[in-house]
Protein backbone atom coordinates (compact mmCIF):
# COMPACT_ATOMS: atom_id res chain seq x y z
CA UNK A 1 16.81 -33.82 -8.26
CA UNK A 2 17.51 -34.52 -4.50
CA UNK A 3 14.53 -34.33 -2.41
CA UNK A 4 14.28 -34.86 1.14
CA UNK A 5 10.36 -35.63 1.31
CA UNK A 6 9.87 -36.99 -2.36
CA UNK A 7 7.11 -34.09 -3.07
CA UNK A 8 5.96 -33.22 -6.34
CA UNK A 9 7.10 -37.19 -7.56
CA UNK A 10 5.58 -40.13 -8.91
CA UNK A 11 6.47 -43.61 -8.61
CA UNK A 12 5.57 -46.22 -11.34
CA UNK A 13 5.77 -50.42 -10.94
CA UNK A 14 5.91 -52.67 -13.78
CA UNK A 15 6.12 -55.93 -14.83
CA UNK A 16 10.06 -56.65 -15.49
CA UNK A 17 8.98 -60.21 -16.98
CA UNK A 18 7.06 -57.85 -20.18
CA UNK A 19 10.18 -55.48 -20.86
CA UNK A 20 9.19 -53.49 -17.91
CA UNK A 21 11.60 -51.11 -16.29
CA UNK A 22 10.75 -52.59 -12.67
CA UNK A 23 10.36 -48.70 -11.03
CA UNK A 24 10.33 -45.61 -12.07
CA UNK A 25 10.65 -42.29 -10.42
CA UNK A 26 8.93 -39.19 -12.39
CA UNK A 27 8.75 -35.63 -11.85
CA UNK A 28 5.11 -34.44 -11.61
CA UNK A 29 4.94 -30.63 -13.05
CA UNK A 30 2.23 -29.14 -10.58
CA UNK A 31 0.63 -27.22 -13.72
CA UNK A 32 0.34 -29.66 -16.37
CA UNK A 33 0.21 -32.39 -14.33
CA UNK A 34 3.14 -33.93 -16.82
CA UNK A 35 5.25 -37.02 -15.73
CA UNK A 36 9.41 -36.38 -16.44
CA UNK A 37 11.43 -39.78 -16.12
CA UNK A 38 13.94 -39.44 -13.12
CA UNK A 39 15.36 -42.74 -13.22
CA UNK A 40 14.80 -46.36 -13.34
CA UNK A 41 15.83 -49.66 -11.00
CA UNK A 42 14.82 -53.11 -12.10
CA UNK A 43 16.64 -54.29 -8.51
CA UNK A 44 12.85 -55.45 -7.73
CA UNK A 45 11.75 -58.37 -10.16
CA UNK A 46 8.27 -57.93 -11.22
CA UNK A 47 7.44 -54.48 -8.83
CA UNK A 48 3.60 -54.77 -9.44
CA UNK A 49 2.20 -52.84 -6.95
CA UNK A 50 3.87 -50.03 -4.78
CA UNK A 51 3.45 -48.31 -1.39
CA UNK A 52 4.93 -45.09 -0.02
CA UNK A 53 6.20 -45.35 3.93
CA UNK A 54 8.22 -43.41 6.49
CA UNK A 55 11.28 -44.46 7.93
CA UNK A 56 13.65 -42.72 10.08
CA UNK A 57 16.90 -42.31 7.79
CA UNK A 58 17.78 -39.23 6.06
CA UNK A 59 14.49 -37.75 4.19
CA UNK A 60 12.29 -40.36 5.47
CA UNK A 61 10.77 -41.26 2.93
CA UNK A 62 10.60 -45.14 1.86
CA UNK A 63 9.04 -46.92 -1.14
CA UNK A 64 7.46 -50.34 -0.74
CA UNK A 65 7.14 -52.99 -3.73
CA UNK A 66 5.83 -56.15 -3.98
CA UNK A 67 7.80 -58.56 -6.17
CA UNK A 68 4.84 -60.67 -8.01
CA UNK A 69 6.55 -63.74 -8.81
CA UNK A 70 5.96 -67.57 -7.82
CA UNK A 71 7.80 -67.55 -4.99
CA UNK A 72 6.85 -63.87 -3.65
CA UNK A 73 8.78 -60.86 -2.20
CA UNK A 74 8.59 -57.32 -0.93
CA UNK A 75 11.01 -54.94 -0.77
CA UNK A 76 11.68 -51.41 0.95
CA UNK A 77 13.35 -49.11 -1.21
CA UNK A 78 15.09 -45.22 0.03
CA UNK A 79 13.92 -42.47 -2.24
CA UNK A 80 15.19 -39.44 -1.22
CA UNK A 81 17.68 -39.61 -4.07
CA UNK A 82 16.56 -39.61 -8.37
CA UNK A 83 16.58 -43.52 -8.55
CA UNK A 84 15.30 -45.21 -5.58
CA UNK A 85 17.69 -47.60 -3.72
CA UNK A 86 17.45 -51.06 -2.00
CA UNK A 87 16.76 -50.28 1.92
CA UNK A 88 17.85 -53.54 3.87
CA UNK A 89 17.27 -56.67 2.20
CA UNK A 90 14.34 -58.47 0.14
CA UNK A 91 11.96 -60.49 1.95
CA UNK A 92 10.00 -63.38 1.35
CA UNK A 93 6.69 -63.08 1.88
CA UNK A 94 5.93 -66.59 1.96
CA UNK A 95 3.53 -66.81 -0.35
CA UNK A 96 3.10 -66.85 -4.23
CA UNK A 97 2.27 -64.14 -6.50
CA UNK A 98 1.69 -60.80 -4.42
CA UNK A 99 -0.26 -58.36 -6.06
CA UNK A 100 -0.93 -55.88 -3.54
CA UNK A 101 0.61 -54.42 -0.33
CA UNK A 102 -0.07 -51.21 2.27
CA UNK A 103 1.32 -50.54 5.21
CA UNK A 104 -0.75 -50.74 8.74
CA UNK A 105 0.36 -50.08 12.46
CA UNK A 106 3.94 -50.37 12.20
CA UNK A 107 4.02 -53.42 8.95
CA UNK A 108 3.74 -54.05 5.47
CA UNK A 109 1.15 -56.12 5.03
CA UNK A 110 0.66 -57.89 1.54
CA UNK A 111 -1.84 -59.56 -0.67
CA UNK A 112 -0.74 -62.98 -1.88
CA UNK A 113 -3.16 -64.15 -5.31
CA UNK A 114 -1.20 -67.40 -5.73
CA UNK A 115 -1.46 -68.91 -2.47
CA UNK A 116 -4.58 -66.93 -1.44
CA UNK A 117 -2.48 -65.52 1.94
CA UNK A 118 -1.86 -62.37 3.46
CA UNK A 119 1.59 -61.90 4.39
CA UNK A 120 2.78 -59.46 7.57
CA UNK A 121 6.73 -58.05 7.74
CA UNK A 122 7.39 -55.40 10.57
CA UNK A 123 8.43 -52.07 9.24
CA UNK A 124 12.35 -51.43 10.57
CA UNK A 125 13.15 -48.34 12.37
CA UNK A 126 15.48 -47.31 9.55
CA UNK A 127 12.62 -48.37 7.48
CA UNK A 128 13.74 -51.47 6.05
CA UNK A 129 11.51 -54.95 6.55
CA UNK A 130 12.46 -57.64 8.81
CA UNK A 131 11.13 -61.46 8.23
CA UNK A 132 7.72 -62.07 7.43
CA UNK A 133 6.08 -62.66 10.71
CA UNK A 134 2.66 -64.10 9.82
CA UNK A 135 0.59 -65.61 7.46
CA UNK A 136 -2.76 -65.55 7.08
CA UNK A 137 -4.42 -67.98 4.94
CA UNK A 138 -7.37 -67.69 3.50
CA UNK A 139 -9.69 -70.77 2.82
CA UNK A 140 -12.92 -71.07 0.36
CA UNK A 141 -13.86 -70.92 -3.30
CA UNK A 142 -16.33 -69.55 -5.94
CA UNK A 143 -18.53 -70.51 -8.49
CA UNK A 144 -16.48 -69.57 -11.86
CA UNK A 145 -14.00 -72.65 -11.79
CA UNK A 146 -11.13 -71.05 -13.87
CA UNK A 147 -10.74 -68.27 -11.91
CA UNK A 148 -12.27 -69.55 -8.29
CA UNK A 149 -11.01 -72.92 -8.02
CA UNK A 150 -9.35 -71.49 -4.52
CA UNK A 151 -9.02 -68.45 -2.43
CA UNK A 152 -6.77 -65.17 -4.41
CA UNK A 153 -6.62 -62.51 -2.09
CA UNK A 154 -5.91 -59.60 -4.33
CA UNK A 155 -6.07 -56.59 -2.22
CA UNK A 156 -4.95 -55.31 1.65
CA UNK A 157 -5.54 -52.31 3.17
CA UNK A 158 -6.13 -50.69 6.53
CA UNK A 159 -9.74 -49.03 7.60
CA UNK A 160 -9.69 -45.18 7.87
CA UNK A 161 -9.23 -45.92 11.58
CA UNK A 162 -6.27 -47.61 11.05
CA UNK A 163 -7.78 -50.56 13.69
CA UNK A 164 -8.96 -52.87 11.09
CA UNK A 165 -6.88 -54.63 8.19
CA UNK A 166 -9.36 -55.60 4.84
CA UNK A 167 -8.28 -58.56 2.19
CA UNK A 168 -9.93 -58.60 -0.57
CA UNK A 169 -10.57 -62.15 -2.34
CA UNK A 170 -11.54 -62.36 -5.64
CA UNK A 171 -11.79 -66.83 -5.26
CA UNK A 172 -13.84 -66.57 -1.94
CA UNK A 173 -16.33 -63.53 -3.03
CA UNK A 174 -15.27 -62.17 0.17
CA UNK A 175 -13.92 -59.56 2.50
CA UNK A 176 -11.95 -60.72 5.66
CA UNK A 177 -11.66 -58.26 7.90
CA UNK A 178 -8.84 -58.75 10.64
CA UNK A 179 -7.04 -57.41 13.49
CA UNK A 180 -3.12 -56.61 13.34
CA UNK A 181 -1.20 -56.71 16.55
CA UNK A 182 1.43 -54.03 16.52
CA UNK A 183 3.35 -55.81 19.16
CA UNK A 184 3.46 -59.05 17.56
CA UNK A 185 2.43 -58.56 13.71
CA UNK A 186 0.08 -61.19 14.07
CA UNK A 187 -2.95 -61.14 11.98
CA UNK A 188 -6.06 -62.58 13.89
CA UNK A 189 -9.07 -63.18 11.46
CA UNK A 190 -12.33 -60.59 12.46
CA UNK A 191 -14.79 -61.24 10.00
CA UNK A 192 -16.03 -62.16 6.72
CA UNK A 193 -18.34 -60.65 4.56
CA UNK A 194 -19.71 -62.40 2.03
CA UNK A 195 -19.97 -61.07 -1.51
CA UNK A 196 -22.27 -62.25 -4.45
CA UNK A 197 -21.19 -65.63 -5.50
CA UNK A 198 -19.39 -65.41 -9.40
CA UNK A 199 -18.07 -61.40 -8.85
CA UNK A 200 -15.09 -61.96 -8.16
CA UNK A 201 -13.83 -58.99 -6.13
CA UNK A 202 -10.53 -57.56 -6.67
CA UNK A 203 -10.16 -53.87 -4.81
CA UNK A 204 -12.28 -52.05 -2.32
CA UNK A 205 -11.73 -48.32 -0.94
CA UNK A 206 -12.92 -46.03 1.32
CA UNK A 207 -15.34 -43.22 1.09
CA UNK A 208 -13.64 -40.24 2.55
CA UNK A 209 -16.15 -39.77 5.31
CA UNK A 210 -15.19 -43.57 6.55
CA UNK A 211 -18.67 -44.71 6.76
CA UNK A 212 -18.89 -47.14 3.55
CA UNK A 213 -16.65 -48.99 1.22
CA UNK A 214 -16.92 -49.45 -2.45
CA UNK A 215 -15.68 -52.91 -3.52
CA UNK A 216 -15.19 -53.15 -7.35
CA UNK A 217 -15.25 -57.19 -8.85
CA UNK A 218 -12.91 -57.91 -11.53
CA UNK A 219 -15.24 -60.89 -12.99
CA UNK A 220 -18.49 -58.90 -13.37
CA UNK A 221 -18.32 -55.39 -14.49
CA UNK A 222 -20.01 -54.04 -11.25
CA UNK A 223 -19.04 -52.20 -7.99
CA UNK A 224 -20.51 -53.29 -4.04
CA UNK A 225 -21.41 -50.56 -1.78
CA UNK A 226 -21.16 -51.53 1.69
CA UNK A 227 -21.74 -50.04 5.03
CA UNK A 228 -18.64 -49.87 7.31
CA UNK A 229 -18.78 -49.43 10.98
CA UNK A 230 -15.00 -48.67 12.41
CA UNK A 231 -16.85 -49.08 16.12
CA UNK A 232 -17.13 -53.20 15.49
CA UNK A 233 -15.17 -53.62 12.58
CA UNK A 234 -18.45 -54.88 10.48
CA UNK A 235 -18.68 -54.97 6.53
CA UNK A 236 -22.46 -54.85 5.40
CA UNK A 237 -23.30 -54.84 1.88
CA UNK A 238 -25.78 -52.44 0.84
CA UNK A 239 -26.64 -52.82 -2.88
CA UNK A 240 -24.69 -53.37 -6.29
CA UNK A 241 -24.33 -50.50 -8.81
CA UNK A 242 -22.90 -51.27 -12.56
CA UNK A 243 -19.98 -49.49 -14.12
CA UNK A 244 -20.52 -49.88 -17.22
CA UNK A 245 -23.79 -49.37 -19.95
CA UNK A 246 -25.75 -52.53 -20.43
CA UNK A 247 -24.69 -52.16 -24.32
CA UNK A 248 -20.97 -52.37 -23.59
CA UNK A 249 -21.49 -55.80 -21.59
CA UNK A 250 -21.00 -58.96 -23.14
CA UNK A 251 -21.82 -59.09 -26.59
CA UNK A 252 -19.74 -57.45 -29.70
CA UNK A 253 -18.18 -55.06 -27.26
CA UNK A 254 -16.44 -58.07 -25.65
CA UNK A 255 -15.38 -58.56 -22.15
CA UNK A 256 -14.17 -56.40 -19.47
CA UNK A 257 -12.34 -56.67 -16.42
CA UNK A 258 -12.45 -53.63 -13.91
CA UNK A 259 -9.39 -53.56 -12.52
CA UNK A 260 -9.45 -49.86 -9.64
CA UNK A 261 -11.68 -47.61 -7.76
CA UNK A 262 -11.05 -44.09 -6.81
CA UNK A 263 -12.59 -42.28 -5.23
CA UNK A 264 -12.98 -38.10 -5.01
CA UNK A 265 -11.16 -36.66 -2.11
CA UNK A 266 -14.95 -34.82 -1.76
CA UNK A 267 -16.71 -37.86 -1.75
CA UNK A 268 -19.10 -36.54 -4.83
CA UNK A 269 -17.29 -39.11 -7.44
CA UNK A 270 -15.87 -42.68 -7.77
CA UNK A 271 -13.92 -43.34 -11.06
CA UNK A 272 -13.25 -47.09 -12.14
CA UNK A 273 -10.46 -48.53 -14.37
CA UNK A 274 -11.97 -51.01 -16.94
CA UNK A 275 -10.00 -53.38 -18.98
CA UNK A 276 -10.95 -54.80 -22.10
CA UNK A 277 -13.63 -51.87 -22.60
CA UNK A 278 -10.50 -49.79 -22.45
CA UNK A 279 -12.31 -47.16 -20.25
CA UNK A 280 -12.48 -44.84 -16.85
CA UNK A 281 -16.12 -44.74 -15.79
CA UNK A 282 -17.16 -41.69 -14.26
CA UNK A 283 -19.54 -42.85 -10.98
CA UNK A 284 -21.28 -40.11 -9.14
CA UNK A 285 -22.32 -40.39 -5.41
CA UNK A 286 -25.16 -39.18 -3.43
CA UNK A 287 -24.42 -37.00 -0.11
CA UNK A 288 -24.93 -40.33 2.27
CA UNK A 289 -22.45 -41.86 0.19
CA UNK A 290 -24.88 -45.12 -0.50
CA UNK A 291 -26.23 -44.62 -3.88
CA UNK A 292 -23.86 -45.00 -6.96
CA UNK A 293 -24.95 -44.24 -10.41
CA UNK A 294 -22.99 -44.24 -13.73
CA UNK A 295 -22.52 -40.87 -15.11
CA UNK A 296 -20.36 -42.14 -18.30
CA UNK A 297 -17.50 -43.35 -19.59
CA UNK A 298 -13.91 -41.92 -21.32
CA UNK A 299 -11.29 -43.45 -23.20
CA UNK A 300 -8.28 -44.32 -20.46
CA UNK A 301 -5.50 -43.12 -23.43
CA UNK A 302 -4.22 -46.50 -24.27
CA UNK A 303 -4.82 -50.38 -23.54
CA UNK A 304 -5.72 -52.43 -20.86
CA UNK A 305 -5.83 -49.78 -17.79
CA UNK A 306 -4.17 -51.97 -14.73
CA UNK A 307 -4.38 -49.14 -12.51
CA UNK A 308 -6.18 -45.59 -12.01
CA UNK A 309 -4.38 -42.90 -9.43
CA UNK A 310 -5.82 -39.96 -8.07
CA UNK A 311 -3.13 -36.87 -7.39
CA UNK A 312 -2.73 -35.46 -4.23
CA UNK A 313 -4.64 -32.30 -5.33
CA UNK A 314 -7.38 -34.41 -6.22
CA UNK A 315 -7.51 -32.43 -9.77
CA UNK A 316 -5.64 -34.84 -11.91
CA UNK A 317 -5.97 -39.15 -12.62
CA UNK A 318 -3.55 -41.02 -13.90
CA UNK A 319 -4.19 -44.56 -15.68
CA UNK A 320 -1.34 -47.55 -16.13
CA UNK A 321 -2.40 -48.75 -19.63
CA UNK A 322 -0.14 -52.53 -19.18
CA UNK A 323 -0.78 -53.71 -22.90
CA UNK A 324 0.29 -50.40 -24.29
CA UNK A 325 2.87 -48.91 -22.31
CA UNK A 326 1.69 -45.62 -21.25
CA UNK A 327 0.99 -43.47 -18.28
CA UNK A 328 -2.20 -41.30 -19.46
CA UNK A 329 -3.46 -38.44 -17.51
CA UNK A 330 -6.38 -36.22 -17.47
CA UNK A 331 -8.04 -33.32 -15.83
CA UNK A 332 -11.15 -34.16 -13.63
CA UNK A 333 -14.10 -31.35 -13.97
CA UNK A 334 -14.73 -30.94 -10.63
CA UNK A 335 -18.35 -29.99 -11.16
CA UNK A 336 -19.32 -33.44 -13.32
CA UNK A 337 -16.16 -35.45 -12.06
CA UNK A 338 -15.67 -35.59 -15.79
CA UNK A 339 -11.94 -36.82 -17.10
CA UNK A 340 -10.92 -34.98 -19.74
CA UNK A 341 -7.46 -36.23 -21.72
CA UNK A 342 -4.11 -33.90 -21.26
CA UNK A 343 -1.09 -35.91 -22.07
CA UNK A 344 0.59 -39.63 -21.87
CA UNK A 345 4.53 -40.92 -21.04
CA UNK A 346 5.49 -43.68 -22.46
CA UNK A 347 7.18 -46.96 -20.45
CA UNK A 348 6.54 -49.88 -21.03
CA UNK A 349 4.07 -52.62 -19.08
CA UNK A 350 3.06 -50.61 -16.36
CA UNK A 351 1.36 -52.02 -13.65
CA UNK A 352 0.74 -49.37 -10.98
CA UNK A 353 1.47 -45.47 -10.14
CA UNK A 354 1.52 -43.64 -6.72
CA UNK A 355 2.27 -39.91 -5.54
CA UNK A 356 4.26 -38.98 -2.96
């Protein structure tokens, strides 16, 4: 396979440092929705979390990766052949432990857990990255001392509008919300919105219609909802919704640790990745978009779901079981947002999956 645009392909990141293949390009078969094995690179040490990009080389297309080791990296990668290749060279990022990156207005922009930073590197015009050209550290701490003893930012990502950047901080309980010079790359703090203390927040996204933003904490098994207003760049929260039953919290059943929220490309369902509980819950959403409410929960096909994918079609998600090696997929009833099991490929310690 040859593409020029990298359509109809998936891209998986793993955790080299587990017997992870470091990425992996699959073929995504439009009627099954089944994942063939293109090729593999471990070039990128520890590729937890991926991003897709444009640059202006042959094809275009460019694959981001965040190296999520001590002393962090990120790394552009061309795709327009079966096994992606290094673009330009490997940056620092200046910070430790990057778990998350996305591009915004002409950068990569990445999440930095182990310093609690965000991390800016301009986008090339062949698409490679340049230097890191800011850091952005974040300052504060939580109530839960092993996991809040200092800031983790855990998440970036731009605002529908594309004028805001968002970091999500699971050791502050917080969302900054920031403003990226394109010029410059500079990162100028916004805003903060402040979270309930002890949730630990790990990942937030968008509703499609732009107006709110669902922010799903990692240390209590519940999701956010917030107003967003793109005019002033303000985060309000606007109640808490849980996504998971009351009898599958604490107790025998153990604990859980959500790790991903989706949401539908209609903006009538949000599905969350749990770990632990081993589950996708199935959340549906009223038409303003404010009111959450647990529908039910499925098996995610394996263990220990790091990450939950949505397919460009919006008829298919994908989960990256880490603990047992396995990309599992299922069809989504698109009258009861429903997830209904259809198949698994097997690779070991996946951490992530995107679509191009």
């Amino acid at each position: 396979m040859d593409s020029s645009n990298g359509a109809g392909r998936a891209f998986i990141g793993s955790f080299t440092s587990a017997g992870g293949r470091g990425i992996t390009a699959a073929a995504v078969d439009e009627e099954t929705g089944a994942l063939t094995v293109l090729g593999t690179t471990d070039v990128v040490p520890d590729p937890s979390y991926l991003a897709l990009g444009r640059g202006a080389g042959p094809g275009g297309a460019v694959l981001y990766a965040v190296s999520e080791r001590e002393q962090g990296a990120a790394a552009a990668l061309d795709i327009t052949h079966d096994i992606p290749q290094p673009l330009g060279e490997t940056r620092s990022v200046d910070g430790d432990g990057p778990t998350h990156l996305a591009l915004a207005r002409g950068h990569v922009v990445t999440a930095n857990y182990g310093s609690g930073s965000v991390s800016v590197l301009p986008v090339l015009e062949d698409g490679s990255l340049g230097p890191a050209g800011s850091v952005l550290a974040h300052e504060g701490s939580g109530p839960v001392a092993s996991r809040q003893e200092g800031p983790h930012a855990h998440q970036v990502l731009p605002d529908p509008s594309g004028n805001w950047v968002l970091s999500v901080d699971l050791g502050t309980d917080s969302v900054r919300i920031c403003a990226l010079d394109p010029a410059t790359g500079e990162l100028r703090l916004h805003g903060e919105t402040a979270l309930r203390p002890g949730t630990g927040p790990r990942h937030l996204a968008f509703h499609p219609a732009g107006t709110h933003a669902y922010v799903l904490n990692e240390l209590e098994p519940t999701l956010t909802v917030c107003r967003w207003d793109a005019a002033t760049g303000v985060l309000e929260p606007a109640g808490e919704a849980p996504v998971l039953p009351a009898e599958a919290i604490g107790g025998t059943a153990g604990e859980s640790y959500a790790s991903e929220v989706v949401p539908a490309h209609d903006g009538r369902f949000l599905w969350v990745a749990n770990r632990g509980h081993d589950s996708i819950s199935v959340l549906a959403l009223d038409a303003t978009g404010e009111q959450v409410s647990l529908v039910t929960t499925v098996s995610c096909g394996g263990h220990w779901p790091r990450d939950l994918a949505l397919d460009p079609a919006g008829r298919r998600l994908y989960a990256a079981n880490e603990r047992s090696g396995n990309i599992s997929w299922f069809a989504v009833d698109p009258q009861t947002g429903i997830p209904r099991p259809e198949g698994s490929l097997e690779t070991p310690a996946p951490s992530c999956v995107i679509f191009a």
